[in-house]
C-alpha atoms as a PDB file:
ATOM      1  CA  UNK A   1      -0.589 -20.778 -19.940  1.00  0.00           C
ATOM      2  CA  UNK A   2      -1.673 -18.021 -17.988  1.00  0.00           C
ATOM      3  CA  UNK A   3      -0.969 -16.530 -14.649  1.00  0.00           C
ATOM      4  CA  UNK A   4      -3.454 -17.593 -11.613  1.00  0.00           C
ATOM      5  CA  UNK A   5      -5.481 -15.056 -10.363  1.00  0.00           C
ATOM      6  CA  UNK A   6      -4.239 -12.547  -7.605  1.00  0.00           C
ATOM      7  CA  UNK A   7      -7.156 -14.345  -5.039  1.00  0.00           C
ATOM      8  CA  UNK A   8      -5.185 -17.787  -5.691  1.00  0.00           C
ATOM      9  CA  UNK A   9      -1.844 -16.012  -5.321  1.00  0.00           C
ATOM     10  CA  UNK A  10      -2.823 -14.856  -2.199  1.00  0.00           C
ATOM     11  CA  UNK A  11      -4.458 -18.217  -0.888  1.00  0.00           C
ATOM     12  CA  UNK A  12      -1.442 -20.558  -1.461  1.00  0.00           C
ATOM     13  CA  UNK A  13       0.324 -17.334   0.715  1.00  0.00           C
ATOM     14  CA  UNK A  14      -1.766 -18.059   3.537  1.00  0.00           C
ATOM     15  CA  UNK A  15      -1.363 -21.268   3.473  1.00  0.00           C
ATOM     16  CA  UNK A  16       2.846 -21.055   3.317  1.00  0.00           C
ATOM     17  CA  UNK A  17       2.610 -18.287   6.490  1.00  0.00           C
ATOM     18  CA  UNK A  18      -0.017 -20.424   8.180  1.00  0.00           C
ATOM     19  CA  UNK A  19       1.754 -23.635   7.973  1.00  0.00           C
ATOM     20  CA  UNK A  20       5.122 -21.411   9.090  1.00  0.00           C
ATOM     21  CA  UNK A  21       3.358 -20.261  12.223  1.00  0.00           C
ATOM     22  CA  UNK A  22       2.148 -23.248  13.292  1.00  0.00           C
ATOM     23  CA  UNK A  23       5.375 -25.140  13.211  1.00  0.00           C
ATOM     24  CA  UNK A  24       6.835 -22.099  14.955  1.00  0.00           C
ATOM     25  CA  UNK A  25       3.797 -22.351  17.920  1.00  0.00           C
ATOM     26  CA  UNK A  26       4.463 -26.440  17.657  1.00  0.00           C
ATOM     27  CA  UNK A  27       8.865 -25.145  18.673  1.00  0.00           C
ATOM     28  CA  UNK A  28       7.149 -22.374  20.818  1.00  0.00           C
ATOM     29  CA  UNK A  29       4.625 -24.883  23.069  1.00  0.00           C
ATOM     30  CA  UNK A  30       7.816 -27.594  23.668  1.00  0.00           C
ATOM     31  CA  UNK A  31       9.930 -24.908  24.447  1.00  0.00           C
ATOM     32  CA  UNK A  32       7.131 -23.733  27.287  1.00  0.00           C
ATOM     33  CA  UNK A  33       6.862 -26.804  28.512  1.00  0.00           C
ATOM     34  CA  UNK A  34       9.853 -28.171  28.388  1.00  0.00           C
ATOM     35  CA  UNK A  35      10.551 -24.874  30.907  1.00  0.00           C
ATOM     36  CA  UNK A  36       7.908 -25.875  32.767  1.00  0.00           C
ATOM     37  CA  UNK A  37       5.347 -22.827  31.723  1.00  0.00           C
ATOM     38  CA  UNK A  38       2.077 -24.106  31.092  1.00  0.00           C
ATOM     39  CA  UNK A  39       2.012 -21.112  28.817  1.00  0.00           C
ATOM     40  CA  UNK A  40       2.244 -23.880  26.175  1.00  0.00           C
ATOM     41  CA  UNK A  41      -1.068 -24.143  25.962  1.00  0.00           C
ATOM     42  CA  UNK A  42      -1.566 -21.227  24.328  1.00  0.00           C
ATOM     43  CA  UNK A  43       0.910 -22.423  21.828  1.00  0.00           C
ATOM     44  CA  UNK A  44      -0.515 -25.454  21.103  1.00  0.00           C
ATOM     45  CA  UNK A  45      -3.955 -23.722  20.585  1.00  0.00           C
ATOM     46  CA  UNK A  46      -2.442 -21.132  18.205  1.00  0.00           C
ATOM     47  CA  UNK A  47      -0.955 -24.152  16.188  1.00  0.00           C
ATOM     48  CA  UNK A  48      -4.036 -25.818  16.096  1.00  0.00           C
ATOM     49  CA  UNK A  49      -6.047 -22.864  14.534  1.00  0.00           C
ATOM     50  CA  UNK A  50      -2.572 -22.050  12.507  1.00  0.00           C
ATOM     51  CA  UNK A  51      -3.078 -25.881  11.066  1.00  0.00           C
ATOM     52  CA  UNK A  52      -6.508 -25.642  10.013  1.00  0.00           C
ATOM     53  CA  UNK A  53      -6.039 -22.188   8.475  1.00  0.00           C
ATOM     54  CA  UNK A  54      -3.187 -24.196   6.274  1.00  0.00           C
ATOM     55  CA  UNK A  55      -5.599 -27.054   5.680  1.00  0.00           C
ATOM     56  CA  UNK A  56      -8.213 -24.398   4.304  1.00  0.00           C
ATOM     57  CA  UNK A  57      -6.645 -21.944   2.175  1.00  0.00           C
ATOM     58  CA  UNK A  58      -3.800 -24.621   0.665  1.00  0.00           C
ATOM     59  CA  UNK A  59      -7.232 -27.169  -0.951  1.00  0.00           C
ATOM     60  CA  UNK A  60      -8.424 -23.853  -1.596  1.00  0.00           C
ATOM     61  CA  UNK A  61      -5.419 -22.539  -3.812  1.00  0.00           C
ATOM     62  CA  UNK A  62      -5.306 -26.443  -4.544  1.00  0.00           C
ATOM     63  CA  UNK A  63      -8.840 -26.242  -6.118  1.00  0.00           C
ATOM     64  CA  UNK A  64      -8.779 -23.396  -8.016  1.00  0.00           C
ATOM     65  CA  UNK A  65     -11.877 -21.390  -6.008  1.00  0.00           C
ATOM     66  CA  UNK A  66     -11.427 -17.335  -5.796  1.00  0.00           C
ATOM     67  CA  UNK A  67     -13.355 -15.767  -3.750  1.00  0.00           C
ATOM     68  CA  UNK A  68     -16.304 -13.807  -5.870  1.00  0.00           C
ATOM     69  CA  UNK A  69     -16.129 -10.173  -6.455  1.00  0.00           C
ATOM     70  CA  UNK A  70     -18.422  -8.369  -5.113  1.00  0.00           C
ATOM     71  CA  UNK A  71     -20.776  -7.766  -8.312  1.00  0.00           C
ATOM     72  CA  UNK A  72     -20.911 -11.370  -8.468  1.00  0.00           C
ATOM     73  CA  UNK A  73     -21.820 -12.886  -5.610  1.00  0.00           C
ATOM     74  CA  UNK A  74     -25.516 -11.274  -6.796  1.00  0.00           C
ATOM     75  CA  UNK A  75     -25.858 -12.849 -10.104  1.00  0.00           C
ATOM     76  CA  UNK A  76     -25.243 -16.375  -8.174  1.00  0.00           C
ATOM     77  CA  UNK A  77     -27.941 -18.867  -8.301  1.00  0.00           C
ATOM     78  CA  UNK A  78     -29.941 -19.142  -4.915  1.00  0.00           C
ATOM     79  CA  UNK A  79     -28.226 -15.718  -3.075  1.00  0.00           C
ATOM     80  CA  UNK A  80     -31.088 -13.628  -2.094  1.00  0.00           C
ATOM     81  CA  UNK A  81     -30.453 -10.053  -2.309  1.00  0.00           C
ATOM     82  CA  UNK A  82     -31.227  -7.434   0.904  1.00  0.00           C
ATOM     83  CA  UNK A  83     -34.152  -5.705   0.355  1.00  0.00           C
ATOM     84  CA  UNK A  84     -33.841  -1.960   0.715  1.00  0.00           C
ATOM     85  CA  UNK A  85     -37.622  -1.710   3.167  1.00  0.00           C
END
């Protein structure tokens, strides 16, 4: 069996540290409001954008999609190359 890619690696990392910062903005909001700061609201924004970056990158570690190098993404079916007028 071989190793996943470095892209993959680095996907299910974002996911881990995503879903790490938004249970630390999820402590962070009650913690503001619980003070009575509606500062929270930042918090619970952050956690919401933390959550969906989570979402994202863990079906996309999940799924087995890299990202294509940059050679690559040319010699894909429908992408239109810039022309150089």
């Amino acid at each position: 069996m071989s190793a996943p890619d470095a892209s993959l690696r680095s996907s299910r990392g974002i996911a881990r540290y995503a879903t790490a910062l938004c249970a630390l903005a999820a402590i962070a909001a009650v913690v503001a409001f619980v003070n009575g700061s509606w500062l929270g609201i930042v918090w619970v924004l952050l956690g919401g954008l933390a959550s969906n970056m989570a979402w994202y990158y863990g079906r996309r570690a999940r799924s087995g999609v890299s990202s294509p190098k940059a050679g690559e993404a040319a010699a894909q079916p429908g992408h239109r190359a810039a022309s150089a007028e």
